[in-house]
Protein backbone atom coordinates (compact mmCIF):
# COMPACT_ATOMS: atom_id res chain seq x y z
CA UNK A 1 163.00 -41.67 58.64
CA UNK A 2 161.51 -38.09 60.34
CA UNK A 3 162.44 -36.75 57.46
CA UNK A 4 159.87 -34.63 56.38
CA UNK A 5 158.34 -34.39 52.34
CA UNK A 6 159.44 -31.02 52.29
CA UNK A 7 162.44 -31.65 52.03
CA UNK A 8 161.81 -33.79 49.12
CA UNK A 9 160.10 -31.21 47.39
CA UNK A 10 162.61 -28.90 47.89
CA UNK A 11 165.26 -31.39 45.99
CA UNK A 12 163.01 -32.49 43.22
CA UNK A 13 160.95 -29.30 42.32
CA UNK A 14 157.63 -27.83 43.06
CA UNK A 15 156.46 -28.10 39.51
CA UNK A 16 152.97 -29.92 39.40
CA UNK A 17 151.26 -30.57 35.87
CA UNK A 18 147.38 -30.22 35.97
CA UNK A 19 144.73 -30.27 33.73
CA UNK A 20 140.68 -29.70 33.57
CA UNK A 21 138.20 -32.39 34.47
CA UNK A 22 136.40 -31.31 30.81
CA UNK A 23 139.28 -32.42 28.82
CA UNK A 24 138.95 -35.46 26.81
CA UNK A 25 140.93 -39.05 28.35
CA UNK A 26 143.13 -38.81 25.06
CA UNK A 27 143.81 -35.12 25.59
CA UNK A 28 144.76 -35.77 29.56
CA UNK A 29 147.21 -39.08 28.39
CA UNK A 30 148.87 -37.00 25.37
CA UNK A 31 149.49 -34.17 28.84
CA UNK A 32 151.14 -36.89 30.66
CA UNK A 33 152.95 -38.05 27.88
CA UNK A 34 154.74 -34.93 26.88
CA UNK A 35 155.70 -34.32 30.41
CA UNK A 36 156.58 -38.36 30.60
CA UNK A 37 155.01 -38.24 34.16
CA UNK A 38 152.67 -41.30 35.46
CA UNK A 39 149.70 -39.44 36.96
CA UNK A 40 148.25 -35.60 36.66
CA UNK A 41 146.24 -33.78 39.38
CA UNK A 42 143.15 -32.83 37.83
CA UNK A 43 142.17 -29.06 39.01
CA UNK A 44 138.72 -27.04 38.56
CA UNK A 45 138.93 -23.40 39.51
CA UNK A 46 142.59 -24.29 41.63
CA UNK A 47 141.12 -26.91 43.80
CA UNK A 48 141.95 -30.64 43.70
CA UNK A 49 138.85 -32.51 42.30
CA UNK A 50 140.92 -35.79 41.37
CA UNK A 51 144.07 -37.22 40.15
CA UNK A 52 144.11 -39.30 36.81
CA UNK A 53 147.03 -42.07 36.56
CA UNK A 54 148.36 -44.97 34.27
CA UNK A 55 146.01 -47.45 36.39
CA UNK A 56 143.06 -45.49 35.39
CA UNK A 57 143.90 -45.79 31.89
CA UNK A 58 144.34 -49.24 32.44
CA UNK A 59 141.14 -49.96 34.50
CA UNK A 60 138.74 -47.60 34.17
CA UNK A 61 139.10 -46.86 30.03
CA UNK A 62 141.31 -49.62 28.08
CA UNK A 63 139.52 -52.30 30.65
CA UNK A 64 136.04 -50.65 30.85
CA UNK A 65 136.18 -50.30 26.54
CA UNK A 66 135.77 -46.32 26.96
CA UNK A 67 136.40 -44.08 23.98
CA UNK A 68 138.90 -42.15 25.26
CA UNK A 69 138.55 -39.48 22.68
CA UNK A 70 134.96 -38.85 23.69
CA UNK A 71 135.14 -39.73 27.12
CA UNK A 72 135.89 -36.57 29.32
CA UNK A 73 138.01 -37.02 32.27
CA UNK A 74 135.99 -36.50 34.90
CA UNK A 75 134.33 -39.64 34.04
CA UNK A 76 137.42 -41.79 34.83
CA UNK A 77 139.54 -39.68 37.17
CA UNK A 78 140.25 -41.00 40.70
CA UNK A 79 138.26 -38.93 43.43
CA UNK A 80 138.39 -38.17 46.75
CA UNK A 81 142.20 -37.70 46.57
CA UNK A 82 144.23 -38.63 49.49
CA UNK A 83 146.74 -35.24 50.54
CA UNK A 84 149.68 -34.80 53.28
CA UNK A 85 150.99 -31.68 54.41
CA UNK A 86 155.11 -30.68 53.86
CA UNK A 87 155.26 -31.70 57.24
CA UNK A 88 154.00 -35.24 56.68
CA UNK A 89 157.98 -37.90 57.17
CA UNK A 90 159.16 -39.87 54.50
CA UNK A 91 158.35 -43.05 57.13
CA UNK A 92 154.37 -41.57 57.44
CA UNK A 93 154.19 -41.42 53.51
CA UNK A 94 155.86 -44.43 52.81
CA UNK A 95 153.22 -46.43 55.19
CA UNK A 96 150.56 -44.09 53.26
CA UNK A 97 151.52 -45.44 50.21
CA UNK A 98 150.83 -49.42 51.38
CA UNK A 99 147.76 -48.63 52.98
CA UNK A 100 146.47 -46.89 50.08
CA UNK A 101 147.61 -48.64 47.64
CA UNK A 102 148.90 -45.68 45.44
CA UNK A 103 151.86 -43.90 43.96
CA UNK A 104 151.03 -40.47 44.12
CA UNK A 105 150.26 -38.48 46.73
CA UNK A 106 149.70 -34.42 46.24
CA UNK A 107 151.44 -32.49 49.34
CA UNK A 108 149.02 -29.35 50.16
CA UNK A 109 149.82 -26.89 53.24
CA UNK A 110 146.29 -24.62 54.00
CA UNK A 111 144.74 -25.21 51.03
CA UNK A 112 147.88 -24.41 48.77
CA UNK A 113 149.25 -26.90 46.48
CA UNK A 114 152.88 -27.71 47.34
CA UNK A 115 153.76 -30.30 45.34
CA UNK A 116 153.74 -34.10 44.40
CA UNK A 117 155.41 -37.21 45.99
CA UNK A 118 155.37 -40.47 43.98
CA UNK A 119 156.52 -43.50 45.15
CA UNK A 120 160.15 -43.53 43.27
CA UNK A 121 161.00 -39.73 44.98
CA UNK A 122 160.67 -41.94 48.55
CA UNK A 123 162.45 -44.52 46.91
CA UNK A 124 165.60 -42.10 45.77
CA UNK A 125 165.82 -40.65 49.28
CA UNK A 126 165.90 -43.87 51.12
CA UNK A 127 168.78 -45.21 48.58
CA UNK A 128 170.82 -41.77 49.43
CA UNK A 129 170.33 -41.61 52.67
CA UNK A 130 171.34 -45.29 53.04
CA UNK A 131 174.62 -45.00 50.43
CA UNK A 132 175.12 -41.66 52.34
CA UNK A 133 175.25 -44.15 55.83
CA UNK A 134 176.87 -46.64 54.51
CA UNK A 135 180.00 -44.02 52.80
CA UNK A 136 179.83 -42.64 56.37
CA UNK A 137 180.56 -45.91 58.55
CA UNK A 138 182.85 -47.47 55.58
CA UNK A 139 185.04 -43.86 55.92
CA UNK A 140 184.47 -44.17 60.03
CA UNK A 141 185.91 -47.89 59.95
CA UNK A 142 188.99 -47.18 57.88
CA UNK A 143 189.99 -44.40 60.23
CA UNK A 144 188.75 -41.06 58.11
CA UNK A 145 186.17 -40.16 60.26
CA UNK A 146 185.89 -39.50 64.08
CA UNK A 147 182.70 -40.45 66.01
């Protein structure tokens, strides 16, 4: 699909939830929490400087025995994030996401902060733009559509 993320964005929102990388692990999971999201961008002075996500929790404090209310989250946070500009197709970020190995991948155009793609928003397109296709032919075959 050469659909690009932007479109995406524009459909799902623009909203991204951040926090600090001095906030405490327990602090950053009771963020994610109230916003029932899966990951949150971690920002110092507007720029990306990680992302923090259920896997870290899983790995890097239940697994590594950290205490999460002392620990701050700069400690555990995932570096080195991985962007895509708006321009970036749902096919491109789909292979992005198996060669990574991730779910979440901030979109950022020049610097700015556009928005975030997870894994399910690529999954929802692809299922409407296939039940979309497949409405179309059924409607085509029956005679309610022409060519």
């Amino acid at each position: 699909m050469d659909t690009p993320v932007s479109a995406l964005i524009e459909r799902k929102g623009s909203a991204v939830h951040s926090v600090a990388s001095t906030i405490t692990i327990t602090d950053a999971v009771a963020e994610m929490n109230k916003h029932r999201i899966g990951s949150i961008l971690v920002l110092d002075g507007g720029q990306i400087v990680g992302i923090f996500t259920e896997r870290d929790v899983l790995l890097r404090v239940v697994g590594a025995g950290v205490d999460p209310t002392s620990t701050r989250l700069a400690d555990v946070m995932s570096r080195n994030v991985q962007t895509i500009p708006s321009s970036t197709t749902v096919d491109q970020t789909m292979a992005l996401f198996a060669e990574k190995q991730c779910r979440h991948i901030p979109v950022v155009d020049n610097g700015q902060l556009k928005g975030l793609i997870s894994i399910g928003d690529i999954s929802r397109w692809v299922a409407d733009v296939s039940r979309a296709e497949a409405d179309h032919l059924k409607n085509y075959i029956s005679g309610g559509f022409s060519a």
